[in-house]
PDB file of N, CA and C in Angstrom:
ATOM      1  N   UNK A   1      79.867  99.265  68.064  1.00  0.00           N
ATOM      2  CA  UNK A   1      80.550  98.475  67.077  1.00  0.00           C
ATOM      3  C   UNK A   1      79.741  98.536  65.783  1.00  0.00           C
ATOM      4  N   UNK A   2      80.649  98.189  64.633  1.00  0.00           N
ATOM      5  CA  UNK A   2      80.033  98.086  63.248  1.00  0.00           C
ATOM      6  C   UNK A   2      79.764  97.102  62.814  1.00  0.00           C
ATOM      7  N   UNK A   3      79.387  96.658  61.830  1.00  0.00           N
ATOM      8  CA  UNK A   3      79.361  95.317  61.233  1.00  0.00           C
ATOM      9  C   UNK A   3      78.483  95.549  60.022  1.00  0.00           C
ATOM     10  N   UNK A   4      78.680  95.390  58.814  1.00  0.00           N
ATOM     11  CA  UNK A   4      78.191  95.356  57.876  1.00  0.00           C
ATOM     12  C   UNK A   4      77.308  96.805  57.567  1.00  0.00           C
ATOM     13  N   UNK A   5      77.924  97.717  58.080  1.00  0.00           N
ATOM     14  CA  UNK A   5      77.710  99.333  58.111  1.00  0.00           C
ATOM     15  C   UNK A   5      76.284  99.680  58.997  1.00  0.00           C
ATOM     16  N   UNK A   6      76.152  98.688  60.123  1.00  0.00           N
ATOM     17  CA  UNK A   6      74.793  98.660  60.908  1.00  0.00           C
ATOM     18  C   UNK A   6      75.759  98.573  62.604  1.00  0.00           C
ATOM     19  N   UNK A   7      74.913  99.427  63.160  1.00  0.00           N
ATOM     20  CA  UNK A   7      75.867  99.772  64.983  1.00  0.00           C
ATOM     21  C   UNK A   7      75.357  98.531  65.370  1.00  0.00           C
ATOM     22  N   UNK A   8      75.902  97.774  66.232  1.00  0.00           N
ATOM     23  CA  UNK A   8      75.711  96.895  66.929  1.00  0.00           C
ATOM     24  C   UNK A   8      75.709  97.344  68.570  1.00  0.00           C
ATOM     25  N   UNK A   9      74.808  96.842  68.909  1.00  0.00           N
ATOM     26  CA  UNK A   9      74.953  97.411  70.597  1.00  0.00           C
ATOM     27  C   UNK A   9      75.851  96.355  71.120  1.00  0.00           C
ATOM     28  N   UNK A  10      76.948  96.809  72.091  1.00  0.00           N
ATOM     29  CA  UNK A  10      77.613  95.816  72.919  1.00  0.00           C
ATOM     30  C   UNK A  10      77.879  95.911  74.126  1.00  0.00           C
ATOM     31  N   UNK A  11      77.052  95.400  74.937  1.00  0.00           N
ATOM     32  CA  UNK A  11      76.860  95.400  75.965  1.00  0.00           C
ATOM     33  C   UNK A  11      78.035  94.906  77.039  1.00  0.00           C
ATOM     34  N   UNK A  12      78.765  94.083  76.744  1.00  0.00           N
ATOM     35  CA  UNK A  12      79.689  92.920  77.721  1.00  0.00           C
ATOM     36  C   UNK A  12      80.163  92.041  76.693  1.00  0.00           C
ATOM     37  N   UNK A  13      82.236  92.096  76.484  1.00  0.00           N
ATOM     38  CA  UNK A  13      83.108  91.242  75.558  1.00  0.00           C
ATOM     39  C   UNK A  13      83.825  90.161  76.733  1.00  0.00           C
ATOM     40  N   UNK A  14      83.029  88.988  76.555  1.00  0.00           N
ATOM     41  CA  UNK A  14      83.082  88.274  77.552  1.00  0.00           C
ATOM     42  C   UNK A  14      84.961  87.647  77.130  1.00  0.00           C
ATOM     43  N   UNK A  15      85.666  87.911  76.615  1.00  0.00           N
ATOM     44  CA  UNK A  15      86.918  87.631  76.270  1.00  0.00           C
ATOM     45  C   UNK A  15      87.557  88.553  76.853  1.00  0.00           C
ATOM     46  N   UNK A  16      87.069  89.819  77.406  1.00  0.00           N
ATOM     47  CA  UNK A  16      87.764  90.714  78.044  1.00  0.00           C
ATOM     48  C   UNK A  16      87.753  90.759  79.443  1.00  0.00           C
ATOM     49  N   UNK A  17      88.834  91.577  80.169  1.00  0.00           N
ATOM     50  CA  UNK A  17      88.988  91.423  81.384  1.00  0.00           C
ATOM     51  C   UNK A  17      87.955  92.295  81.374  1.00  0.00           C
ATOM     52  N   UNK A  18      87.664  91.595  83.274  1.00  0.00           N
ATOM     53  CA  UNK A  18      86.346  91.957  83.653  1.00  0.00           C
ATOM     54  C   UNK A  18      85.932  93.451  84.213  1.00  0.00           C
ATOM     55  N   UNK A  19      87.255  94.344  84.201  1.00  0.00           N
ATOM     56  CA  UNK A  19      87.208  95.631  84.587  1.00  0.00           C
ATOM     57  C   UNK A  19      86.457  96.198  83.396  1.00  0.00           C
ATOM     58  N   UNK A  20      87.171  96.060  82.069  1.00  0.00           N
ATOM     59  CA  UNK A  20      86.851  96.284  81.073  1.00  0.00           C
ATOM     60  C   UNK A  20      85.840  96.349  80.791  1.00  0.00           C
ATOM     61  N   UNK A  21      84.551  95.522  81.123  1.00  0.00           N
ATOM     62  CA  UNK A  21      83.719  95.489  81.278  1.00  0.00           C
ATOM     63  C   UNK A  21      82.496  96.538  82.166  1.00  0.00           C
ATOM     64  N   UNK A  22      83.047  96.610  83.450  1.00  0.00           N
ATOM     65  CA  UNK A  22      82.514  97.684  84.096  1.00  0.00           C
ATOM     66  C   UNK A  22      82.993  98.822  83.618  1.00  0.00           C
ATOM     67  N   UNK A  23      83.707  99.576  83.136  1.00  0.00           N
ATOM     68  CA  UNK A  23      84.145 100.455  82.055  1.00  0.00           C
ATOM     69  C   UNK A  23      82.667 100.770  81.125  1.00  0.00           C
ATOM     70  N   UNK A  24      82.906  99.919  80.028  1.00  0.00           N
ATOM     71  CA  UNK A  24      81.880  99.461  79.408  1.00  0.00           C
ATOM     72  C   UNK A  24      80.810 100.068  79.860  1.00  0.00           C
ATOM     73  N   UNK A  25      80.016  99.279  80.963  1.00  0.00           N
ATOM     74  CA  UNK A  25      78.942  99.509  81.812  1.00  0.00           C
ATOM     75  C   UNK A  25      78.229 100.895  81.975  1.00  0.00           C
ATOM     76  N   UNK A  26      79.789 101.585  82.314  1.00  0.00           N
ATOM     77  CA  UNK A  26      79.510 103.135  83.534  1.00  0.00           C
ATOM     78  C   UNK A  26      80.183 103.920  82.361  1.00  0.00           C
ATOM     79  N   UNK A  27      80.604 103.810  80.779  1.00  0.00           N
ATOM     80  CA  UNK A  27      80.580 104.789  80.012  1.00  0.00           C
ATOM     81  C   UNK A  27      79.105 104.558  79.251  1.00  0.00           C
ATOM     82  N   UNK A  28      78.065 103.583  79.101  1.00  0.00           N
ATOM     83  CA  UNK A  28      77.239 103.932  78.742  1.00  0.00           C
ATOM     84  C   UNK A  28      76.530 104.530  79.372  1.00  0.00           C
ATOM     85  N   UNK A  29      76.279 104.403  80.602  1.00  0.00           N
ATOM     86  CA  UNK A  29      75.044 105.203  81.645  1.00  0.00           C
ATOM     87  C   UNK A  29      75.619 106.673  81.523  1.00  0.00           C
ATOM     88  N   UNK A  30      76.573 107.036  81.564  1.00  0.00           N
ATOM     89  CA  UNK A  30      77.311 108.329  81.108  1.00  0.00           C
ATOM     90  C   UNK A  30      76.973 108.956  79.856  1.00  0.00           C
ATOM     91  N   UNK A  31      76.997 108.696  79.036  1.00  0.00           N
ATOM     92  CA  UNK A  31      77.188 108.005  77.363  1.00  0.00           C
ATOM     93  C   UNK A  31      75.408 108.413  77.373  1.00  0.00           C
ATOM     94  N   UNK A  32      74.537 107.434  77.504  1.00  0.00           N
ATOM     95  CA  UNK A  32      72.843 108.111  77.855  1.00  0.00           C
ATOM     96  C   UNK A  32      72.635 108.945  78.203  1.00  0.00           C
ATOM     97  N   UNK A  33      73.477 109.688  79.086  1.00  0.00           N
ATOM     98  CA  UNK A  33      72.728 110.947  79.780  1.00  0.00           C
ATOM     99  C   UNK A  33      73.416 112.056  79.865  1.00  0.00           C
ATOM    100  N   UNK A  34      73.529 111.622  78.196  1.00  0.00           N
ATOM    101  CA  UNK A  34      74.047 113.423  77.955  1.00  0.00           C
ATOM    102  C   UNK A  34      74.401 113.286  75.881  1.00  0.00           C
ATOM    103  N   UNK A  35      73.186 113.964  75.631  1.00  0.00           N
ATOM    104  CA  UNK A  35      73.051 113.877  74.260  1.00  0.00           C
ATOM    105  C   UNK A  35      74.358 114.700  73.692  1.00  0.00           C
ATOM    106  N   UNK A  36      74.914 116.016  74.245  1.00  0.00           N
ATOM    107  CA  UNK A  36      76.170 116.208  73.691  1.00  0.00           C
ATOM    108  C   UNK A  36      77.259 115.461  73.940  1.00  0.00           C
ATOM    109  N   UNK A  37      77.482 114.748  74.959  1.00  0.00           N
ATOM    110  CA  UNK A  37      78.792 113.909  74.677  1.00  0.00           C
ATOM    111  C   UNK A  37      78.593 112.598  73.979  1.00  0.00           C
ATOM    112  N   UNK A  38      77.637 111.948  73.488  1.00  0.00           N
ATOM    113  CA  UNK A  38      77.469 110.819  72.824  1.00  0.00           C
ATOM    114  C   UNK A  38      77.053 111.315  70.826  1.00  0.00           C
ATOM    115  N   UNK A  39      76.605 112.511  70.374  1.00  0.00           N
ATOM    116  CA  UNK A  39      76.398 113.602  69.430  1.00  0.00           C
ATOM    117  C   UNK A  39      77.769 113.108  68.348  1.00  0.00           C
ATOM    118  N   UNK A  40      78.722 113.497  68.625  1.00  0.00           N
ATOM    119  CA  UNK A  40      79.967 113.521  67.895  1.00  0.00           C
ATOM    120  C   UNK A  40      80.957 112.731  67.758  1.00  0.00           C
ATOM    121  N   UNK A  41      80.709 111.671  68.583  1.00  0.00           N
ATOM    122  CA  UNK A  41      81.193 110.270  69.400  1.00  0.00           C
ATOM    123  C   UNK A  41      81.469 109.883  67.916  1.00  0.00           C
ATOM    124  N   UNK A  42      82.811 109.281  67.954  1.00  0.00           N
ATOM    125  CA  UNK A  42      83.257 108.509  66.318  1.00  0.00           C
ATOM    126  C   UNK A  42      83.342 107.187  67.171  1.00  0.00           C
ATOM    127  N   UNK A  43      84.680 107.048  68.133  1.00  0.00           N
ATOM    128  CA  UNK A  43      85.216 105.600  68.758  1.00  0.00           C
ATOM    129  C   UNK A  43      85.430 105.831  70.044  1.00  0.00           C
ATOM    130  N   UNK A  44      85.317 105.110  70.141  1.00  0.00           N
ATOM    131  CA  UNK A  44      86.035 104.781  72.146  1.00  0.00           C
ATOM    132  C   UNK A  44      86.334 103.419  71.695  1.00  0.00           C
ATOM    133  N   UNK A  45      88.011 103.800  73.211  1.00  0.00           N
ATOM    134  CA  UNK A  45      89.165 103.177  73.031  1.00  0.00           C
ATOM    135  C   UNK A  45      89.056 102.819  74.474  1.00  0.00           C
ATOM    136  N   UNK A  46      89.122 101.254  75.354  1.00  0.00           N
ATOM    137  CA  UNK A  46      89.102 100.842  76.880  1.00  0.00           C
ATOM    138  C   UNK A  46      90.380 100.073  76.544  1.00  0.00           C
ATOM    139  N   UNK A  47      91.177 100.846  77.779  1.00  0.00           N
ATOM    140  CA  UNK A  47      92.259  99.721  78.487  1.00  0.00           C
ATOM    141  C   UNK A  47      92.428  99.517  79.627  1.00  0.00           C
ATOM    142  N   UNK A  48      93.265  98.445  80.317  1.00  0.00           N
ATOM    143  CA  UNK A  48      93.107  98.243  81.401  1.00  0.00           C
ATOM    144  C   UNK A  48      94.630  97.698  81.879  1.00  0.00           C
ATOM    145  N   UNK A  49      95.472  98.262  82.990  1.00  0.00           N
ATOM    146  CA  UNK A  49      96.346  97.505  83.020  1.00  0.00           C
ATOM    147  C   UNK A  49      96.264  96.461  83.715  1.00  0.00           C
ATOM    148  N   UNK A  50      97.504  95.846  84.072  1.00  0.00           N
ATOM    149  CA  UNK A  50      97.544  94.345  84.856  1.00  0.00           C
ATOM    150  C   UNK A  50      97.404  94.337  86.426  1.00  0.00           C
ATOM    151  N   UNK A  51      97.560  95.685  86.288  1.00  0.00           N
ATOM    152  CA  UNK A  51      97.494  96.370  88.311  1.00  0.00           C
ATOM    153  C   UNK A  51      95.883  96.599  88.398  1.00  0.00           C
ATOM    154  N   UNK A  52      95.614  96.832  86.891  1.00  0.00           N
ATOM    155  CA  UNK A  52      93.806  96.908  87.301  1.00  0.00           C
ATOM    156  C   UNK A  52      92.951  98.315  86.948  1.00  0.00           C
ATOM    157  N   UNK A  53      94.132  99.498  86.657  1.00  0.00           N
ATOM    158  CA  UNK A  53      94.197 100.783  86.607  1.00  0.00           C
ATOM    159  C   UNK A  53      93.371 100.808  84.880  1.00  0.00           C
ATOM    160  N   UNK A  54      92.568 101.429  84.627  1.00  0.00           N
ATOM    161  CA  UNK A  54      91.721 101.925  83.278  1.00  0.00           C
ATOM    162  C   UNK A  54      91.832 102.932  82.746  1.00  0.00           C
ATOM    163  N   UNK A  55      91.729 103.140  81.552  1.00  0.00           N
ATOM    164  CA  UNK A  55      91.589 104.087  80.982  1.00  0.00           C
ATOM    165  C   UNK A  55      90.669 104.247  79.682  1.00  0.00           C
ATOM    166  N   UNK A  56      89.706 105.366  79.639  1.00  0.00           N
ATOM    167  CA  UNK A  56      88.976 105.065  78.420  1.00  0.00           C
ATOM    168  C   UNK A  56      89.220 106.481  77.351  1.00  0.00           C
ATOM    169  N   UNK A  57      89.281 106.017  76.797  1.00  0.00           N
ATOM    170  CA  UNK A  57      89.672 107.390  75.108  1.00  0.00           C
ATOM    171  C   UNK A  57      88.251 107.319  74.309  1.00  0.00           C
ATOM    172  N   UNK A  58      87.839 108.614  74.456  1.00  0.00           N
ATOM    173  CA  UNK A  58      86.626 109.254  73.436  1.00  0.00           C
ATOM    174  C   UNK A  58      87.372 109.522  72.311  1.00  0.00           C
ATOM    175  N   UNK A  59      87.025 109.353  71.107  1.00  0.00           N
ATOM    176  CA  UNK A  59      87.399 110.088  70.196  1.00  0.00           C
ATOM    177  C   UNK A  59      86.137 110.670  68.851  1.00  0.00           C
ATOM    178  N   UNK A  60      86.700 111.616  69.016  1.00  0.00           N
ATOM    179  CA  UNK A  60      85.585 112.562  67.985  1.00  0.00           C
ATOM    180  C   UNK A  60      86.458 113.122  66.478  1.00  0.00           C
ATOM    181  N   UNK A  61      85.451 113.173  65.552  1.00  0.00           N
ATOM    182  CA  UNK A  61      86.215 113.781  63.958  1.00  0.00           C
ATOM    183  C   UNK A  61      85.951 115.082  63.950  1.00  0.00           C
ATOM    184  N   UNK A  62      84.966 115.644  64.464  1.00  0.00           N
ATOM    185  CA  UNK A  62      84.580 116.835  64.536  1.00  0.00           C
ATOM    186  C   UNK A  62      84.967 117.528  65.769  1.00  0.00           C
ATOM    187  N   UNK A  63      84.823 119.313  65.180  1.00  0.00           N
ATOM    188  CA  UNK A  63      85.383 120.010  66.409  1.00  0.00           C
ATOM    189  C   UNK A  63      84.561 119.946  67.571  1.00  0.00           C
ATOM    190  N   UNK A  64      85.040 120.220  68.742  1.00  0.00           N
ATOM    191  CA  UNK A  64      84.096 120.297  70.282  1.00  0.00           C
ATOM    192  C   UNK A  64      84.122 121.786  70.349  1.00  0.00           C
ATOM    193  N   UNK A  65      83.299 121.761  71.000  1.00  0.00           N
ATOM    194  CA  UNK A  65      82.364 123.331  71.543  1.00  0.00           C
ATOM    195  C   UNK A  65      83.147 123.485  73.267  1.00  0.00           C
ATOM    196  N   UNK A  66      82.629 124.599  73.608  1.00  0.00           N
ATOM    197  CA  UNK A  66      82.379 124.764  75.081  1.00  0.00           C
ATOM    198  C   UNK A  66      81.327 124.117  75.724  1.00  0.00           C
ATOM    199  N   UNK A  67      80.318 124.106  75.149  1.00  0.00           N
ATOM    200  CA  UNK A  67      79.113 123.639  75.904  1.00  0.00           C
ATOM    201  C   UNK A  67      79.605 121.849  75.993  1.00  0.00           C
ATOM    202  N   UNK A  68      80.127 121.460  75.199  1.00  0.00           N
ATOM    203  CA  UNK A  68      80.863 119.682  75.236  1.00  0.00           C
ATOM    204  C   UNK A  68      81.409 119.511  76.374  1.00  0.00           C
ATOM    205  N   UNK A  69      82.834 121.096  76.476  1.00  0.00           N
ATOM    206  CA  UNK A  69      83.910 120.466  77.468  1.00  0.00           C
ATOM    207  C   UNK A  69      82.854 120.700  78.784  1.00  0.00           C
ATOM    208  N   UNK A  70      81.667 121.441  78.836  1.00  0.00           N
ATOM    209  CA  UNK A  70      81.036 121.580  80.222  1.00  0.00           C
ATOM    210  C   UNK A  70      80.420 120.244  81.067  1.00  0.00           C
ATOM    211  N   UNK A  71      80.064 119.558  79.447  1.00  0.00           N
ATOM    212  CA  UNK A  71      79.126 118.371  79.962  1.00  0.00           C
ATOM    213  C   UNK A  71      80.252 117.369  80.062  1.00  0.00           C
ATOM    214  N   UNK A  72      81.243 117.240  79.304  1.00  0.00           N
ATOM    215  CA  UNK A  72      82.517 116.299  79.786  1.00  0.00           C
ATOM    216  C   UNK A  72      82.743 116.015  81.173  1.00  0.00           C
ATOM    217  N   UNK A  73      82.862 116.998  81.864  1.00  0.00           N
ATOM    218  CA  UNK A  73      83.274 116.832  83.642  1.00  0.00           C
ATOM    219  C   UNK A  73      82.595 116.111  84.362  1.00  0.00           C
ATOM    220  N   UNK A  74      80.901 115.945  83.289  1.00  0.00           N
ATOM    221  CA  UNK A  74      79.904 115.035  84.293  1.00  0.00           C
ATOM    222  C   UNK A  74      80.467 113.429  83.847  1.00  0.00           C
ATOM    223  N   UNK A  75      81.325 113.215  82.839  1.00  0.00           N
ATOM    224  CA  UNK A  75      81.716 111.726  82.180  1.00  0.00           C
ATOM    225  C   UNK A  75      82.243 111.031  83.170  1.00  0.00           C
ATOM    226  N   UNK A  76      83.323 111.982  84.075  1.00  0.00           N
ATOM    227  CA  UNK A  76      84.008 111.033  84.675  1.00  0.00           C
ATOM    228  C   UNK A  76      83.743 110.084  85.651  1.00  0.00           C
ATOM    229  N   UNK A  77      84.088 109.398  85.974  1.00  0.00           N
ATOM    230  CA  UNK A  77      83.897 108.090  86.724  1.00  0.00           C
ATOM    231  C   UNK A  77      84.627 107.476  87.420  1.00  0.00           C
TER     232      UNK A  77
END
């Protein structure tokens, strides 16, 4: 997150459902351990439906490589 053009770390949006949260959780440990997929990182987007089902959206401004989509496959979760 931003705030006054300084990243804010956010750990846990206690207003959010609690999946959302573990989301959260297990895209940062992902997110750490792997300097190309966190490199080009603009936003990430978490949803969650009411059945419980998630989904998280990377989004990048810049183009991706091959060597990205290789380390991508280790993201999932």
């Amino acid at each position: 997150m931003v705030e006054n053009n300084n990243k804010i770390n956010v750990d846990e949006l206690t207003i959010c459902d609690a999946q959302i949260n573990l989301l959260i959780s297990k895209l940062k440990v992902k997110l750490l351990g792997s300097n190309e997929i966190k490199e080009k990182l603009f936003q990430t987007e978490i949803q969650v439906s009411r059945s419980g089902e998630g989904i998280v959206t990377l989004i990048y401004h810049k183009p991706l490589d091959a060597n990205w989509i290789k380390k991508e496959k280790k993201v999932k979760f």
